[in-house]
N, C-alpha and C. Protein backbone atom coordinates (compact mmCIF):
# COMPACT_ATOMS: atom_id res chain seq x y z
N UNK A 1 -10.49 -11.12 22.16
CA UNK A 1 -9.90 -12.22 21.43
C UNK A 1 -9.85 -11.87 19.95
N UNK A 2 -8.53 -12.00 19.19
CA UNK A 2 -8.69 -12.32 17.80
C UNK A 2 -9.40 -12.54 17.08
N UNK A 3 -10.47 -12.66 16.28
CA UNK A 3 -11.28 -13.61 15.98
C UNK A 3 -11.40 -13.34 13.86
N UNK A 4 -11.40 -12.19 13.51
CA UNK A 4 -10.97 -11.92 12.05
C UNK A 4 -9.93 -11.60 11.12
N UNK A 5 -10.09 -12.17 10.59
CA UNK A 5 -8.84 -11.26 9.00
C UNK A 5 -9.01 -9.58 9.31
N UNK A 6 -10.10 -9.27 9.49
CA UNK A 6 -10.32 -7.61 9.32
C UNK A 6 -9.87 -7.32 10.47
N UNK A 7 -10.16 -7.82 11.93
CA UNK A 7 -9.66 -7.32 13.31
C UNK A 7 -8.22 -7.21 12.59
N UNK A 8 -7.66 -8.19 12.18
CA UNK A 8 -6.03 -8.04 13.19
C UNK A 8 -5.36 -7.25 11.91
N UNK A 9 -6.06 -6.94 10.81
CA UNK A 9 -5.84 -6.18 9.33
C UNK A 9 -5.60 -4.21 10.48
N UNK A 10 -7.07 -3.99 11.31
CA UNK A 10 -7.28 -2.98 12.05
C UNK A 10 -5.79 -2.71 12.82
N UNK A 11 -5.97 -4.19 13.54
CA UNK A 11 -5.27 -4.05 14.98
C UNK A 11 -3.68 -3.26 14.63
N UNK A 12 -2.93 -3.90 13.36
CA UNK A 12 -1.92 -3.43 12.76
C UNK A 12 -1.49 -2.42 12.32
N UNK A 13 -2.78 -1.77 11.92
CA UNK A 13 -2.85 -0.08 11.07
C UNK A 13 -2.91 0.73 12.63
N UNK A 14 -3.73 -0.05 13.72
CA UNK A 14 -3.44 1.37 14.45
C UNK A 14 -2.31 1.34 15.42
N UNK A 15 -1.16 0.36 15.32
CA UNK A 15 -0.40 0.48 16.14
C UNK A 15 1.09 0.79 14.92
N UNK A 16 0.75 0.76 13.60
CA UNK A 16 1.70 1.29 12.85
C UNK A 16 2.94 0.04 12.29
N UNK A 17 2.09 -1.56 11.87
CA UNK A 17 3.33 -2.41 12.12
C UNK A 17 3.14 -3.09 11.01
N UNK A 18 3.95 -2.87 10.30
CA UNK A 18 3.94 -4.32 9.06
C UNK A 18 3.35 -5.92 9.17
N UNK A 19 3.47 -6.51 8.05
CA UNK A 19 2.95 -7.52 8.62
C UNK A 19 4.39 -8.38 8.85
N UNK A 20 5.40 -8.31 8.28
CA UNK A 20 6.74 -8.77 8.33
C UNK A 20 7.33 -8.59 10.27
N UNK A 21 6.86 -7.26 10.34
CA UNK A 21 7.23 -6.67 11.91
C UNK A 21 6.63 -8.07 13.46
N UNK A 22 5.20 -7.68 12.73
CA UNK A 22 4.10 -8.75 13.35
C UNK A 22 4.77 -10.00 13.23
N UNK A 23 5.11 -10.47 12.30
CA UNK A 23 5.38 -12.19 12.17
C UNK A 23 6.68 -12.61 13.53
N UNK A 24 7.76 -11.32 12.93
CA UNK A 24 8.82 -11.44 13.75
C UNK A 24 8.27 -11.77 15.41
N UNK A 25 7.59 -10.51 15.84
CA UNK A 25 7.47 -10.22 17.03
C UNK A 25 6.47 -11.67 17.69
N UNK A 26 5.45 -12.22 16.98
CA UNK A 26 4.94 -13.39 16.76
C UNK A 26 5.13 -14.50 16.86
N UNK A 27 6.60 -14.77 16.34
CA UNK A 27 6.91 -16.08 16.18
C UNK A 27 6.46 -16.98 15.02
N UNK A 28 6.03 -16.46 14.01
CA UNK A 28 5.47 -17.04 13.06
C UNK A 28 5.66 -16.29 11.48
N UNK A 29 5.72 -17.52 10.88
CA UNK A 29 6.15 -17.08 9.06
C UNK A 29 5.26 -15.84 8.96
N UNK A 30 5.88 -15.08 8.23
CA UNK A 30 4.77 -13.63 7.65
C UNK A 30 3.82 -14.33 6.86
N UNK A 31 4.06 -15.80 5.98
CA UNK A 31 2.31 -15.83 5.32
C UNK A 31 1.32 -16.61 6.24
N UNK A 32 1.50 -16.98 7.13
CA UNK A 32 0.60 -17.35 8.51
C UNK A 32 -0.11 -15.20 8.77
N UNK A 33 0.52 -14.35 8.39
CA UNK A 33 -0.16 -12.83 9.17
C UNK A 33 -1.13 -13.22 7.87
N UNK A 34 -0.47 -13.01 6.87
CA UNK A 34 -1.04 -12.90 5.08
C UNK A 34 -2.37 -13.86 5.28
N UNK A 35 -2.16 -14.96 5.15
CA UNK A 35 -3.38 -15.65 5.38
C UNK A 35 -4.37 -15.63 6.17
N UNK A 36 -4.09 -15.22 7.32
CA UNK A 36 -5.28 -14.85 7.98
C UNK A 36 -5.80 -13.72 7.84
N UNK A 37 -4.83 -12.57 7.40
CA UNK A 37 -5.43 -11.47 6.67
C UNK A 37 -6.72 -11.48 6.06
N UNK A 38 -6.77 -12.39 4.84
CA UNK A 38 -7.01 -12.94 3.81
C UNK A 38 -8.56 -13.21 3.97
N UNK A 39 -8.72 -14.25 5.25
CA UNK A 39 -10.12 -14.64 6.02
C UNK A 39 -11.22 -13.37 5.76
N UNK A 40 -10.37 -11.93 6.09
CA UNK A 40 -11.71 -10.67 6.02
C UNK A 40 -12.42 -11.19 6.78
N UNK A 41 -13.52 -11.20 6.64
CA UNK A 41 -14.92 -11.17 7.97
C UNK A 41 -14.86 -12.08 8.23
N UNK A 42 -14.14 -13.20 7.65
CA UNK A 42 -14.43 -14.36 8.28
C UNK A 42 -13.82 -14.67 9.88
N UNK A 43 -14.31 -15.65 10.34
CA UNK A 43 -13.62 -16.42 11.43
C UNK A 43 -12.03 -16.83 11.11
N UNK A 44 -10.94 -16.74 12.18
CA UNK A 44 -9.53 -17.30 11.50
C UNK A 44 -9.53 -19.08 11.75
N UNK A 45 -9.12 -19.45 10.83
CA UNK A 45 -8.74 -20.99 10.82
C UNK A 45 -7.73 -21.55 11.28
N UNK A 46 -6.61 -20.34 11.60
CA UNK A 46 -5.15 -21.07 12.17
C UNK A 46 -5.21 -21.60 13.47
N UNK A 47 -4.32 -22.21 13.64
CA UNK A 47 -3.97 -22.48 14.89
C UNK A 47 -4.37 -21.99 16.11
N UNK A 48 -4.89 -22.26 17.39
CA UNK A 48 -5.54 -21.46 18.26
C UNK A 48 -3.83 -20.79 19.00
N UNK A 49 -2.43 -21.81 18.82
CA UNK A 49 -1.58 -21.26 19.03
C UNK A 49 -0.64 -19.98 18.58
N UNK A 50 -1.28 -20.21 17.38
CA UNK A 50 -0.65 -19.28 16.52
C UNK A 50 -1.83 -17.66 16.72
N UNK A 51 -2.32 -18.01 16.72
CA UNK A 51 -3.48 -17.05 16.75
C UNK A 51 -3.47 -16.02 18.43
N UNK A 52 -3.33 -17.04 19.15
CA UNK A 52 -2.74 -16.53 20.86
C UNK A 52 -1.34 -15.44 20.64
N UNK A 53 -0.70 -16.12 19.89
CA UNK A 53 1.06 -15.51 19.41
C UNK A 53 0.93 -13.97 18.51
N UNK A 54 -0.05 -13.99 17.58
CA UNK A 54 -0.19 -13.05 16.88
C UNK A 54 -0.95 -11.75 18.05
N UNK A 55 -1.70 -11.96 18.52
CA UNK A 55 -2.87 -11.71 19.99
C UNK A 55 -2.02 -10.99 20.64
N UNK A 56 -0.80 -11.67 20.98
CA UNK A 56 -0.26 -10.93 22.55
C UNK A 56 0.94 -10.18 21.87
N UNK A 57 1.25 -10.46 20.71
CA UNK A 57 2.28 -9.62 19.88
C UNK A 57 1.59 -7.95 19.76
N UNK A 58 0.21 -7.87 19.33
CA UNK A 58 -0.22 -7.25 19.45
C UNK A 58 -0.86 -6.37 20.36
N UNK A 59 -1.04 -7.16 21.39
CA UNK A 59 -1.08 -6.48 22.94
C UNK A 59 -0.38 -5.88 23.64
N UNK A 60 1.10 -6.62 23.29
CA UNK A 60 1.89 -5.74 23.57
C UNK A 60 2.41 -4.31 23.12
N UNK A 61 1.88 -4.19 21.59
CA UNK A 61 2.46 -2.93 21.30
C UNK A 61 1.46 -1.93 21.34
N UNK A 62 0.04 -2.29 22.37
CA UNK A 62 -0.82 -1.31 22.87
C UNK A 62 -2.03 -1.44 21.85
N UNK A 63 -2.45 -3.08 21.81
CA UNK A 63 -3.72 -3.19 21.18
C UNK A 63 -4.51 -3.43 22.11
N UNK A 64 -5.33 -3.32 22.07
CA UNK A 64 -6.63 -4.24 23.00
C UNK A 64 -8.00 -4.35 22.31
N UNK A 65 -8.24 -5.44 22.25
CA UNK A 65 -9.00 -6.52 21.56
C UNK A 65 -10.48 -6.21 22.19
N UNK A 66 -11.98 -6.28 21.19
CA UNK A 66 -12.68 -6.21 21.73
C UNK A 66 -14.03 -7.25 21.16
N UNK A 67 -14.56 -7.66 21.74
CA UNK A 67 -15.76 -8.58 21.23
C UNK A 67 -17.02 -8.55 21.80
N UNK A 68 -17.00 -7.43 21.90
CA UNK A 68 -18.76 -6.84 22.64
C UNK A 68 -19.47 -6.94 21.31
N UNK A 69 -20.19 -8.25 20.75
CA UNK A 69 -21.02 -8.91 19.92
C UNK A 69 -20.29 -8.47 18.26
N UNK A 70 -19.91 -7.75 18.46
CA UNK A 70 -18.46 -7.41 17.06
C UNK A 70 -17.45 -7.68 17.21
N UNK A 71 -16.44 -7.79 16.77
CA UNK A 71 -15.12 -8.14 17.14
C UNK A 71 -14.57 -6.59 16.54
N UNK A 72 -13.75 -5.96 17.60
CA UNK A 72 -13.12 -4.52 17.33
C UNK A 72 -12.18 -4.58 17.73
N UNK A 73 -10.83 -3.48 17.50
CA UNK A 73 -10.02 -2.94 18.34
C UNK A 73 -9.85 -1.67 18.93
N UNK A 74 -9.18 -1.44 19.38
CA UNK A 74 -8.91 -0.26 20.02
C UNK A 74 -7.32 -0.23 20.67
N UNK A 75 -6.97 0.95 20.83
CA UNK A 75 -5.44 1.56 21.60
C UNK A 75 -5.76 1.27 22.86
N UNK A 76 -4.99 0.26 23.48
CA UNK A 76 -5.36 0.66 25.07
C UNK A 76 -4.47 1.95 25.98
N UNK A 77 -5.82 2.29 26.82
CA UNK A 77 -5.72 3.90 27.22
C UNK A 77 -4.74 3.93 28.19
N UNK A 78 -3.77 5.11 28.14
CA UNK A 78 -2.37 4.83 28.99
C UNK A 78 -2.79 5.05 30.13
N UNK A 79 -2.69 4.65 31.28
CA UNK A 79 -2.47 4.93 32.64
C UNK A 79 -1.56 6.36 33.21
N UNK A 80 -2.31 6.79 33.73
CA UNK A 80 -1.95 8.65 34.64
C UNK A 80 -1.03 8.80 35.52
């Protein structure tokens, strides 16, 4: 799950996507990415909808989300 400014700051750098790219693919204004950016370590405050939207935007372009007592990301690993 989503859960920081810094995760989805990560999640972006390793799949190579603006934050303009993200908003599009999202469904949501680019300062909804900006602002939650913004949070850093914190917890995000938006919308749990908006936050789902940003999530699977990102899933799709081969993020996968991790919250084993940190909140991380990672590339998910291609299939053989």
């Amino acid at each position: 799950m989503l859960t920081t400014g810094n995760q989805l700051r990560a999640a972006r750098a390793l799949v190579d996507m603006d934050q303009g790219t993200l908003a599009e693919r999202a469904a949501v204004n680019i300062n909804t990415i900006s602002s939650m950016e913004k949070r850093g370590a914190n917890m995000l405050t938006s919308g749990l909808d908006k936050i789902t939207a940003v999530m699977r935007a990102l899933e799709a372009a081969g993020v996968e989300f991790l919250n084993h007592g940190h909140p991380g990301v990672r590339l998910r690993q291609k299939k053989e």
